[in-house]
PDB file of N, CA and C in Angstrom:
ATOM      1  N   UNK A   1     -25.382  -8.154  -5.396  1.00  0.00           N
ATOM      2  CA  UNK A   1     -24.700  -9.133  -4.588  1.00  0.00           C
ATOM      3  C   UNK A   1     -23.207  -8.884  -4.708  1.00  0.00           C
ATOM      4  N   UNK A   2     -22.471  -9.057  -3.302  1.00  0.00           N
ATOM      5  CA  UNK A   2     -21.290  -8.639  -3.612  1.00  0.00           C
ATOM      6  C   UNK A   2     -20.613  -9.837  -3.004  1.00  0.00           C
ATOM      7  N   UNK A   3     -19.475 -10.245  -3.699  1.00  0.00           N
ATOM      8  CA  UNK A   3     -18.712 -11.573  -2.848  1.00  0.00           C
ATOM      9  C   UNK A   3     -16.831 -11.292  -3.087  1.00  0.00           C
ATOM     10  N   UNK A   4     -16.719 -11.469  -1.348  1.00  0.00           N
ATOM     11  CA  UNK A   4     -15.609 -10.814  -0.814  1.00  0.00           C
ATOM     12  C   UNK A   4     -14.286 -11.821  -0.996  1.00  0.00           C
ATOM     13  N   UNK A   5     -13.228 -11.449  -1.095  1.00  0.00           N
ATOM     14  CA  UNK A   5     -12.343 -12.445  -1.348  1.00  0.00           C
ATOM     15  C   UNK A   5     -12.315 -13.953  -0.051  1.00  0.00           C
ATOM     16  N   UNK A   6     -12.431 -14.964  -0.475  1.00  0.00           N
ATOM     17  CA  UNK A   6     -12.531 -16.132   0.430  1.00  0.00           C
ATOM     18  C   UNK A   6     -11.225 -16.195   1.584  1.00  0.00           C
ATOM     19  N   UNK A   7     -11.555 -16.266   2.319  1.00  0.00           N
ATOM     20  CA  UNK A   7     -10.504 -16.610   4.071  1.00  0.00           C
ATOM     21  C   UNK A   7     -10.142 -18.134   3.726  1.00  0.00           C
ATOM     22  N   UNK A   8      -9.293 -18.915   4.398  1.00  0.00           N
ATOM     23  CA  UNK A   8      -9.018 -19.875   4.380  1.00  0.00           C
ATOM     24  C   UNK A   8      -9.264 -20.144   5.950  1.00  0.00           C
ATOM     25  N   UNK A   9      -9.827 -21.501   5.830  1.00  0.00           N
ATOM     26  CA  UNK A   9     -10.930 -21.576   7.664  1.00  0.00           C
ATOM     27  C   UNK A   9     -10.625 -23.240   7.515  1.00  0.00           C
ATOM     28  N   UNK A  10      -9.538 -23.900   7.777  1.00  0.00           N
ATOM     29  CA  UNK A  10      -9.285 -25.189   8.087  1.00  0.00           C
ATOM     30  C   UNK A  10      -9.291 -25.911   7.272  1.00  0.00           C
ATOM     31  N   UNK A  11      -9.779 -26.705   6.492  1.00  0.00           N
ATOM     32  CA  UNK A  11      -9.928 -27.175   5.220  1.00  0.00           C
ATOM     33  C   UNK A  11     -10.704 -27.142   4.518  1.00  0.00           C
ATOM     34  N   UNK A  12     -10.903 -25.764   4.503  1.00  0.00           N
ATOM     35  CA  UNK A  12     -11.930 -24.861   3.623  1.00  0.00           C
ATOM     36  C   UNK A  12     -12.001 -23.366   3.202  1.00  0.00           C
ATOM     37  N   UNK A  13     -12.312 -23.002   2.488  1.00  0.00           N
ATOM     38  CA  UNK A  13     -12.699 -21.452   2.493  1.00  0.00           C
ATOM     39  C   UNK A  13     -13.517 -20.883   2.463  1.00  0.00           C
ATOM     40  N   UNK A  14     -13.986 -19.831   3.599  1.00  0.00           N
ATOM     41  CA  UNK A  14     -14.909 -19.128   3.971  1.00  0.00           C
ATOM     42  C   UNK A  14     -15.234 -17.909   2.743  1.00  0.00           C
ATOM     43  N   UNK A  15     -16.331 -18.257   2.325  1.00  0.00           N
ATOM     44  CA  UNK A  15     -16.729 -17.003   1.166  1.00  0.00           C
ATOM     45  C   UNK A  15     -17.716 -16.061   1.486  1.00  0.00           C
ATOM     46  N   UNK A  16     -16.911 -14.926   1.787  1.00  0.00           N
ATOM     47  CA  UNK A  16     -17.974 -13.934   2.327  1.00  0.00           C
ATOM     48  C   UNK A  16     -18.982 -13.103   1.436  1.00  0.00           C
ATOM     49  N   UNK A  17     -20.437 -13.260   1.359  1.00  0.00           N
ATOM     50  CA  UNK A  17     -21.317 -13.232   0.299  1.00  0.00           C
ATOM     51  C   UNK A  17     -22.244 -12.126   1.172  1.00  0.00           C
ATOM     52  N   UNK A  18     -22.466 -10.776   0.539  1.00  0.00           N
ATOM     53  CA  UNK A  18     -23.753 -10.119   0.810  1.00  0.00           C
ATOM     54  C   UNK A  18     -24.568  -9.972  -0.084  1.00  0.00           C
ATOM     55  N   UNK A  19     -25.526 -10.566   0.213  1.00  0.00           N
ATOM     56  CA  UNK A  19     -26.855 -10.246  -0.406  1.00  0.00           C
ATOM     57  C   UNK A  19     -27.414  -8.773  -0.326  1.00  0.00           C
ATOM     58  N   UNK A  20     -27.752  -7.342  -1.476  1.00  0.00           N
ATOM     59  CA  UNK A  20     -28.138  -6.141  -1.239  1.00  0.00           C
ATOM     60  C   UNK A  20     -29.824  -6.168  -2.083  1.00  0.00           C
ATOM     61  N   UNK A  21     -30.996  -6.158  -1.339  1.00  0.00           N
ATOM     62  CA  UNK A  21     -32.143  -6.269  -1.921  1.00  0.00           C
ATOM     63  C   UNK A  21     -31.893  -4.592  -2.241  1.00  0.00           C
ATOM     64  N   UNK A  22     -32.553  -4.202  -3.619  1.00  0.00           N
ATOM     65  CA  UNK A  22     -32.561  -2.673  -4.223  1.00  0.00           C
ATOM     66  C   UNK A  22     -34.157  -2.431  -4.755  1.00  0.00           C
ATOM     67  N   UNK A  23     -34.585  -3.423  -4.609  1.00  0.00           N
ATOM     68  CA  UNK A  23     -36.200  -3.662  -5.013  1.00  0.00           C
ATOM     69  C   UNK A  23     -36.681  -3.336  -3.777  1.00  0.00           C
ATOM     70  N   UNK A  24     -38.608  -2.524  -4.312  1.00  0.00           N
ATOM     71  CA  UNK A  24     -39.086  -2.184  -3.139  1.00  0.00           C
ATOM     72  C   UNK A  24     -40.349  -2.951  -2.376  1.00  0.00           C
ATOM     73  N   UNK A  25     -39.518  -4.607  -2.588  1.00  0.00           N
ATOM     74  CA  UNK A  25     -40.614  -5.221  -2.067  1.00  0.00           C
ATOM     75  C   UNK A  25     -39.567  -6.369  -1.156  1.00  0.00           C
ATOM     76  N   UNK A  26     -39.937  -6.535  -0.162  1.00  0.00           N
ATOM     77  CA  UNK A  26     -38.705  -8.004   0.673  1.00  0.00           C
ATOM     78  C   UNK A  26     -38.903  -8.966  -0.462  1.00  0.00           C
ATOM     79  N   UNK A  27     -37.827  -9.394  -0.634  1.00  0.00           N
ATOM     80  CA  UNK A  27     -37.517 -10.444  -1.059  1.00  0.00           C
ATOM     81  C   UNK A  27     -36.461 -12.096  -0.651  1.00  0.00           C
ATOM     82  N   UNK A  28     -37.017 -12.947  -1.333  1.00  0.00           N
ATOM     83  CA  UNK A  28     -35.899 -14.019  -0.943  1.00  0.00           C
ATOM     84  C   UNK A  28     -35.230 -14.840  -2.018  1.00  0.00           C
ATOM     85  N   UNK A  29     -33.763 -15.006  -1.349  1.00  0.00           N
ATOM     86  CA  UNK A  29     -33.037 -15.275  -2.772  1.00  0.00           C
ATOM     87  C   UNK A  29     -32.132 -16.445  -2.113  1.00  0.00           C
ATOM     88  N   UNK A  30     -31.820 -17.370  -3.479  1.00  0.00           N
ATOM     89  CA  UNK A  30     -31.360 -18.717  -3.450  1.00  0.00           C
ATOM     90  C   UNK A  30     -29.977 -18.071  -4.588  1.00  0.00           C
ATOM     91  N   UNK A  31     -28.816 -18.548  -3.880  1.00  0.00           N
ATOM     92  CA  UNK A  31     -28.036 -17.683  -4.529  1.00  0.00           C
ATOM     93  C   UNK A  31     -26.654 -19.512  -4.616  1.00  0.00           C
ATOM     94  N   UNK A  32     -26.000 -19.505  -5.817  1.00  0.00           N
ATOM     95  CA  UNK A  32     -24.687 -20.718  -5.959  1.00  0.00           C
ATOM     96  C   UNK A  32     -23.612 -19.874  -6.416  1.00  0.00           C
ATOM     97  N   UNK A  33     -22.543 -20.329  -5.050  1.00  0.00           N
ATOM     98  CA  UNK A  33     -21.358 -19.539  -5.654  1.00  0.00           C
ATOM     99  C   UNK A  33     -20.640 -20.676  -5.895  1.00  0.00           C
ATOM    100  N   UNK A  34     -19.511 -20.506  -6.870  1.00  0.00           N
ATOM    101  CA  UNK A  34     -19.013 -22.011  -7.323  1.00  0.00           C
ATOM    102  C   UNK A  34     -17.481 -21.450  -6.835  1.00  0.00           C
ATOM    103  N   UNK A  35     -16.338 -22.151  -6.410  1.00  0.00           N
ATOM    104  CA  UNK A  35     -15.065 -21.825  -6.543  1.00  0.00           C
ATOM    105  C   UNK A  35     -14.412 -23.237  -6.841  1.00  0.00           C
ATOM    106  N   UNK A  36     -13.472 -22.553  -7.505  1.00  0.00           N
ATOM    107  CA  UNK A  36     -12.367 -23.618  -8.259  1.00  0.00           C
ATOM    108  C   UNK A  36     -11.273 -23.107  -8.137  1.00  0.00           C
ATOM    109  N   UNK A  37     -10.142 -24.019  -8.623  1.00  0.00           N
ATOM    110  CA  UNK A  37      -8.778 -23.935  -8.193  1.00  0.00           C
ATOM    111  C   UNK A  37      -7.974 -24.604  -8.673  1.00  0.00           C
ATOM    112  N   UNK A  38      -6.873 -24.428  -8.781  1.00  0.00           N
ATOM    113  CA  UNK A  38      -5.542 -25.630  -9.947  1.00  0.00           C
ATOM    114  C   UNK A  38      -5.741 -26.901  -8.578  1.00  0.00           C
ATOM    115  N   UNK A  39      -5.493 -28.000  -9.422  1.00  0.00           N
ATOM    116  CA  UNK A  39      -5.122 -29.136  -8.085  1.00  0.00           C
ATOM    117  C   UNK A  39      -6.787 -30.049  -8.015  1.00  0.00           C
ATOM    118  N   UNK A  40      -7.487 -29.270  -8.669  1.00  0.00           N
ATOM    119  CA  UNK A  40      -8.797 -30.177  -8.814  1.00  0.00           C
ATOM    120  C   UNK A  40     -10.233 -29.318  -7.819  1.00  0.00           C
ATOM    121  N   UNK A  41      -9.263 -28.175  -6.832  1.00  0.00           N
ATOM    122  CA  UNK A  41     -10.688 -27.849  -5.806  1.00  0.00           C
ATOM    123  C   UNK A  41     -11.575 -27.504  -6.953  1.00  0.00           C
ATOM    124  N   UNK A  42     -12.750 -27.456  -6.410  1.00  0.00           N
ATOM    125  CA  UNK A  42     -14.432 -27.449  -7.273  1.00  0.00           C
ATOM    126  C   UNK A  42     -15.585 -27.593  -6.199  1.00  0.00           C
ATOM    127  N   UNK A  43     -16.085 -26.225  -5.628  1.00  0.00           N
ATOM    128  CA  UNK A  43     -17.080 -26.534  -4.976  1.00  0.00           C
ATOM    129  C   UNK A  43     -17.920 -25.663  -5.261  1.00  0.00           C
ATOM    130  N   UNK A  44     -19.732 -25.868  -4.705  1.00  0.00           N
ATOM    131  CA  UNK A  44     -20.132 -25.260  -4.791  1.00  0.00           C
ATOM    132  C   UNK A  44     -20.905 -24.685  -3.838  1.00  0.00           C
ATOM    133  N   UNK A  45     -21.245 -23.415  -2.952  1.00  0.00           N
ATOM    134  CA  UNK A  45     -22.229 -23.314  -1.984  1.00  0.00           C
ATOM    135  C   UNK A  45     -23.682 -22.822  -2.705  1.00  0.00           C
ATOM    136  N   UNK A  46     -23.909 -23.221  -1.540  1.00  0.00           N
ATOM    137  CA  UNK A  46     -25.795 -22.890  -1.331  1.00  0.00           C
ATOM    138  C   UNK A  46     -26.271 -21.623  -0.516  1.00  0.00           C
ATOM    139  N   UNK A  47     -26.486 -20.396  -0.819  1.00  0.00           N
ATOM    140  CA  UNK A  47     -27.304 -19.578  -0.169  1.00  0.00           C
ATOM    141  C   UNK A  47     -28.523 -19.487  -0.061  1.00  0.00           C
ATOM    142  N   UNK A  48     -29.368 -19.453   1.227  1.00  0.00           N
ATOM    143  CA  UNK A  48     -30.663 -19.275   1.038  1.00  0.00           C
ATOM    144  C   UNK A  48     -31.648 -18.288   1.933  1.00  0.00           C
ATOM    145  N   UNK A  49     -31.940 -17.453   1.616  1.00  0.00           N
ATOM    146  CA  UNK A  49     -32.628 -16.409   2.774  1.00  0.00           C
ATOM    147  C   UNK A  49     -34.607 -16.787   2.878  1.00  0.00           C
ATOM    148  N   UNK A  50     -34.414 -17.995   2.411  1.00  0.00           N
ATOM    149  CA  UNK A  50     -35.941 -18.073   2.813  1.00  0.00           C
ATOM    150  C   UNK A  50     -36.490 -18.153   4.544  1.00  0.00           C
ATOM    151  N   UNK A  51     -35.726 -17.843   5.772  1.00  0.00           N
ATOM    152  CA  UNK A  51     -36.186 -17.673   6.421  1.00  0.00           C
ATOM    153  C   UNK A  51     -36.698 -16.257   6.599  1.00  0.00           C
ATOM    154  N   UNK A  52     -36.327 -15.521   6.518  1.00  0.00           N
ATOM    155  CA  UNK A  52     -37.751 -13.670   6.693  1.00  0.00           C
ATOM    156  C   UNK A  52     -37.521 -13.365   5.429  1.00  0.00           C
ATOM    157  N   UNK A  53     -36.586 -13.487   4.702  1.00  0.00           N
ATOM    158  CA  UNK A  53     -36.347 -12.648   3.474  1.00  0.00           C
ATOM    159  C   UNK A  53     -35.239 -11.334   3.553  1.00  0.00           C
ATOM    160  N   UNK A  54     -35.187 -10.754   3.200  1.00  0.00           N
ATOM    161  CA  UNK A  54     -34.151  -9.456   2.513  1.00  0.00           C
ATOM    162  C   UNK A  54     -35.314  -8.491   2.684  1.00  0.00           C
ATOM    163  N   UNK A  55     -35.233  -7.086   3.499  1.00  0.00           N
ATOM    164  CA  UNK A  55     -36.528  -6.454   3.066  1.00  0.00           C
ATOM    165  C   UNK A  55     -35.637  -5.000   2.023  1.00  0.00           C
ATOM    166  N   UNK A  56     -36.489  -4.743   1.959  1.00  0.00           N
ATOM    167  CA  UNK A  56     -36.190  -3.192   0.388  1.00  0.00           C
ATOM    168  C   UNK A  56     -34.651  -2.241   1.311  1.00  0.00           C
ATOM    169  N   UNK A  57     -33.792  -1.866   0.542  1.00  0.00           N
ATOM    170  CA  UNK A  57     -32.749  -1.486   1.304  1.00  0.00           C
ATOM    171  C   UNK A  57     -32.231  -2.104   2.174  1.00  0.00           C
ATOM    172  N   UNK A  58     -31.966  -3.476   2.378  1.00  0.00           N
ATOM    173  CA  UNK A  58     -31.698  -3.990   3.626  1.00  0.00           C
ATOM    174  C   UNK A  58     -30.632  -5.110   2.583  1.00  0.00           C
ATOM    175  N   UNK A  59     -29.606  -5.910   3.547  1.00  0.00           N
ATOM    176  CA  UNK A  59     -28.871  -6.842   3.241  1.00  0.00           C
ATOM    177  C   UNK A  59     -28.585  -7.797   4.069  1.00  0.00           C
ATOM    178  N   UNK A  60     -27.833  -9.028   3.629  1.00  0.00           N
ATOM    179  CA  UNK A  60     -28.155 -10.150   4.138  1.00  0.00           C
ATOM    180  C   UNK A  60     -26.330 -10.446   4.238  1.00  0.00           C
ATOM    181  N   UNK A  61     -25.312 -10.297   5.040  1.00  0.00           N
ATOM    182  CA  UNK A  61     -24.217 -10.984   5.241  1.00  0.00           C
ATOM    183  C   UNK A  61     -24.795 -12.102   5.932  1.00  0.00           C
ATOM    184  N   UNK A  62     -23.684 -13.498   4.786  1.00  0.00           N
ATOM    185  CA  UNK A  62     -23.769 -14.771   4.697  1.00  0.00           C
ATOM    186  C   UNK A  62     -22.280 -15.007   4.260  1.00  0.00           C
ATOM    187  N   UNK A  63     -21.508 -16.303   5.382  1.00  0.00           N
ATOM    188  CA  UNK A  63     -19.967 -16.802   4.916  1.00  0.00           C
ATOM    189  C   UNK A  63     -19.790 -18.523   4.914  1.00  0.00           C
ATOM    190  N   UNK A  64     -20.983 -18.544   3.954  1.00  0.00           N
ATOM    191  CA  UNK A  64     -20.500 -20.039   3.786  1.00  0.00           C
ATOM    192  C   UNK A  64     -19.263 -20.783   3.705  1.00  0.00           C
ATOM    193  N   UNK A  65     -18.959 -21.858   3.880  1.00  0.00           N
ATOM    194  CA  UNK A  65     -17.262 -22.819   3.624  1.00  0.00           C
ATOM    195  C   UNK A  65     -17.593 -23.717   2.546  1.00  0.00           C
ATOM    196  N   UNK A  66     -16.469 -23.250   1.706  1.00  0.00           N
ATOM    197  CA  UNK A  66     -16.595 -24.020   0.426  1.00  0.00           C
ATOM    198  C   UNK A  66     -15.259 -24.999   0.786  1.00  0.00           C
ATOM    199  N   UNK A  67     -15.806 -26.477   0.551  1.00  0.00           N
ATOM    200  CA  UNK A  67     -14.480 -27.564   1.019  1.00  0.00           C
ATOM    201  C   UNK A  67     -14.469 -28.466  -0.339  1.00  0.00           C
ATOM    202  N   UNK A  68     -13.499 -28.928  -0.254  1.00  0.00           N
ATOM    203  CA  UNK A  68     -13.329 -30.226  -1.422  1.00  0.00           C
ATOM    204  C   UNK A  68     -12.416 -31.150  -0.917  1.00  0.00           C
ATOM    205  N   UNK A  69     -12.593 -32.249  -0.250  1.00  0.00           N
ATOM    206  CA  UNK A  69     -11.804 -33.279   0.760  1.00  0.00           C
ATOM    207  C   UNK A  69     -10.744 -34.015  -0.195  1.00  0.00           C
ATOM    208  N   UNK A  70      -9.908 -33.653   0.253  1.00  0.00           N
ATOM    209  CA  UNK A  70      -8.616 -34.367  -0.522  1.00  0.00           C
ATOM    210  C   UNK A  70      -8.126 -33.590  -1.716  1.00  0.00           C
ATOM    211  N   UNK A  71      -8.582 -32.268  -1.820  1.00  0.00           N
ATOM    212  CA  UNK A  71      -8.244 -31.576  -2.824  1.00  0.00           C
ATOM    213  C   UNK A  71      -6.835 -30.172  -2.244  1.00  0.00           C
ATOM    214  N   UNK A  72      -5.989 -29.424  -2.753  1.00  0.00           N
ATOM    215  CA  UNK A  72      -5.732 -28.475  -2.214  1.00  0.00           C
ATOM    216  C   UNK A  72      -6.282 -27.209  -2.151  1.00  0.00           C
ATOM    217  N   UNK A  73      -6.289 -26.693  -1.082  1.00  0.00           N
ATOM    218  CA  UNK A  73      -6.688 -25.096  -0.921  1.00  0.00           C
ATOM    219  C   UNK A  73      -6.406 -24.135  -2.133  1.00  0.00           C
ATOM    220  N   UNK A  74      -6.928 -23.542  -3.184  1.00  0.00           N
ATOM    221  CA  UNK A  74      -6.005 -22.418  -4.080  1.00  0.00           C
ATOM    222  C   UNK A  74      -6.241 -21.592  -3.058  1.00  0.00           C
ATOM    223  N   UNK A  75      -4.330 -20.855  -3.283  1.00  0.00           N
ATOM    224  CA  UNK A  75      -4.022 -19.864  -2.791  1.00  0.00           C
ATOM    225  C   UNK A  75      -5.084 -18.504  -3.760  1.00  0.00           C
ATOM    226  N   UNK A  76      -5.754 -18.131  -5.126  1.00  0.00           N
ATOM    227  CA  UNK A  76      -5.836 -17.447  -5.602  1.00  0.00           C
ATOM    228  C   UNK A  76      -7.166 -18.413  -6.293  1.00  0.00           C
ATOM    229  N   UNK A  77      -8.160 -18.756  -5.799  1.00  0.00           N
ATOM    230  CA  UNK A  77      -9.593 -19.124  -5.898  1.00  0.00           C
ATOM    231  C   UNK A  77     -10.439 -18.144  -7.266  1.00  0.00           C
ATOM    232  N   UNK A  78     -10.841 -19.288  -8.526  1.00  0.00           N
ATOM    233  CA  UNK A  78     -11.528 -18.491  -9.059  1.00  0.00           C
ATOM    234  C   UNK A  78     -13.412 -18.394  -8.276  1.00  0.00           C
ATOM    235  N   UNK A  79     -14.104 -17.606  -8.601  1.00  0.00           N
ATOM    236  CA  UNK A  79     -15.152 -17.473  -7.897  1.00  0.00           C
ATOM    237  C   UNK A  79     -15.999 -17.097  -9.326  1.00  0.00           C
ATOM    238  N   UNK A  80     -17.297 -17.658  -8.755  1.00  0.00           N
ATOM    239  CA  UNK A  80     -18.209 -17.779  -9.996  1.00  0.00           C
ATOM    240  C   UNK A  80     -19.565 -17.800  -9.521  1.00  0.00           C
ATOM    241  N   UNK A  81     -20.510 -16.583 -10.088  1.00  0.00           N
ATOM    242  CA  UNK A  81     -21.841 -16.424  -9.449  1.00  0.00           C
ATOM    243  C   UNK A  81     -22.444 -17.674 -10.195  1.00  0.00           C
ATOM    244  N   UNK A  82     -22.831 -18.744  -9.879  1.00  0.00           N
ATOM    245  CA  UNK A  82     -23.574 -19.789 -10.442  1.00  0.00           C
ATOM    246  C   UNK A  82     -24.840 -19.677 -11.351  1.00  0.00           C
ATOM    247  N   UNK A  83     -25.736 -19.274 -10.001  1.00  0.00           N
ATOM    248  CA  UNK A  83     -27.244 -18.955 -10.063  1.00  0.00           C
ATOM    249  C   UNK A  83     -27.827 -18.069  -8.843  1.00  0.00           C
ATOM    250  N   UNK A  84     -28.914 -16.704  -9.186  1.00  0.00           N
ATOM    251  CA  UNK A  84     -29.212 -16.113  -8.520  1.00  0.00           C
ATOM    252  C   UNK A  84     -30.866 -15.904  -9.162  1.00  0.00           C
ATOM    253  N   UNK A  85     -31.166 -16.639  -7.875  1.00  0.00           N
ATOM    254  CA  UNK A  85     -32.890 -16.627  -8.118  1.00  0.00           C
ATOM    255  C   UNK A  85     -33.295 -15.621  -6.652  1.00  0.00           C
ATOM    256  N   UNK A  86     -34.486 -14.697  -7.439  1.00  0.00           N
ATOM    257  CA  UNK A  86     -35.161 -13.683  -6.558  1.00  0.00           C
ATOM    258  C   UNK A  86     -36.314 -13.963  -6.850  1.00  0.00           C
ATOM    259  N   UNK A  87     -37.441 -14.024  -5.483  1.00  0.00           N
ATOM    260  CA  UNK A  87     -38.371 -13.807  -5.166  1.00  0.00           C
ATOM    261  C   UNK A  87     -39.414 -12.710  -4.313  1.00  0.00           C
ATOM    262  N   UNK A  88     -39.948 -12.162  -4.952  1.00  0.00           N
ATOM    263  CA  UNK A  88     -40.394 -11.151  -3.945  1.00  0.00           C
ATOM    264  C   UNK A  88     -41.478 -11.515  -3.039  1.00  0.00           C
ATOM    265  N   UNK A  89     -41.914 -11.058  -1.962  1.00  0.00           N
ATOM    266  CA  UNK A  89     -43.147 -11.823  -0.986  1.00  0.00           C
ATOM    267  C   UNK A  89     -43.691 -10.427  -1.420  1.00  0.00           C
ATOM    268  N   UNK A  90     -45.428 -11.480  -1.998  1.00  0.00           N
ATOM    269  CA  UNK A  90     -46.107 -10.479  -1.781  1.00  0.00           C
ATOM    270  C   UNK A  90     -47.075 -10.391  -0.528  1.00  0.00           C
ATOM    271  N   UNK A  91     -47.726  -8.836  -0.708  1.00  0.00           N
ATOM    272  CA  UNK A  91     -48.328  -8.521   0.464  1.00  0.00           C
ATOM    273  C   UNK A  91     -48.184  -7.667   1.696  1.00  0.00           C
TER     274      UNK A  91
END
């Protein structure tokens, strides 16, 4: 999984997240990226590819918006893989 430096998208930041399946079975993955920031930002997103899955060599670009209402934007966002759960479909 690779996650790209965050855009700033209105009162939020866009976190650009690819999912790379390297396993040789499709899989689906529930993925939390957390970002924080001086000033109080603290959010967390939700990735989820349970609609077809990830198949073997294949990847999944996903740019969730991470917001925190009433908080400020960090210019320089820490980023934090939360949790990364994989499932493979069998069959």
């Amino acid at each position: 999984m690779t996650v790209y430096t965050p855009v700033r998208t209105g009162t939020g930041l866009t976190v650009p997240v690819e999912i790379k399946n390297s396993g040789s079975r499709r899989a689906l993955y529930q993925v939390d990226v957390r970002v924080q920031g001086p000033g109080g930002f603290d959010a967390t997103v939700h990735i989820n590819t349970d609609v077809v899955g990830v198949y073997p060599g294949g990847s999944w670009p996903v740019e969730p918006t991470a917001s925190a209402p009433g908080k400020p934007l960090p210019e320089h966002p820490q980023i934090t893989i939360e949790r990364i759960v994989r499932r493979e479909i069998r069959g």
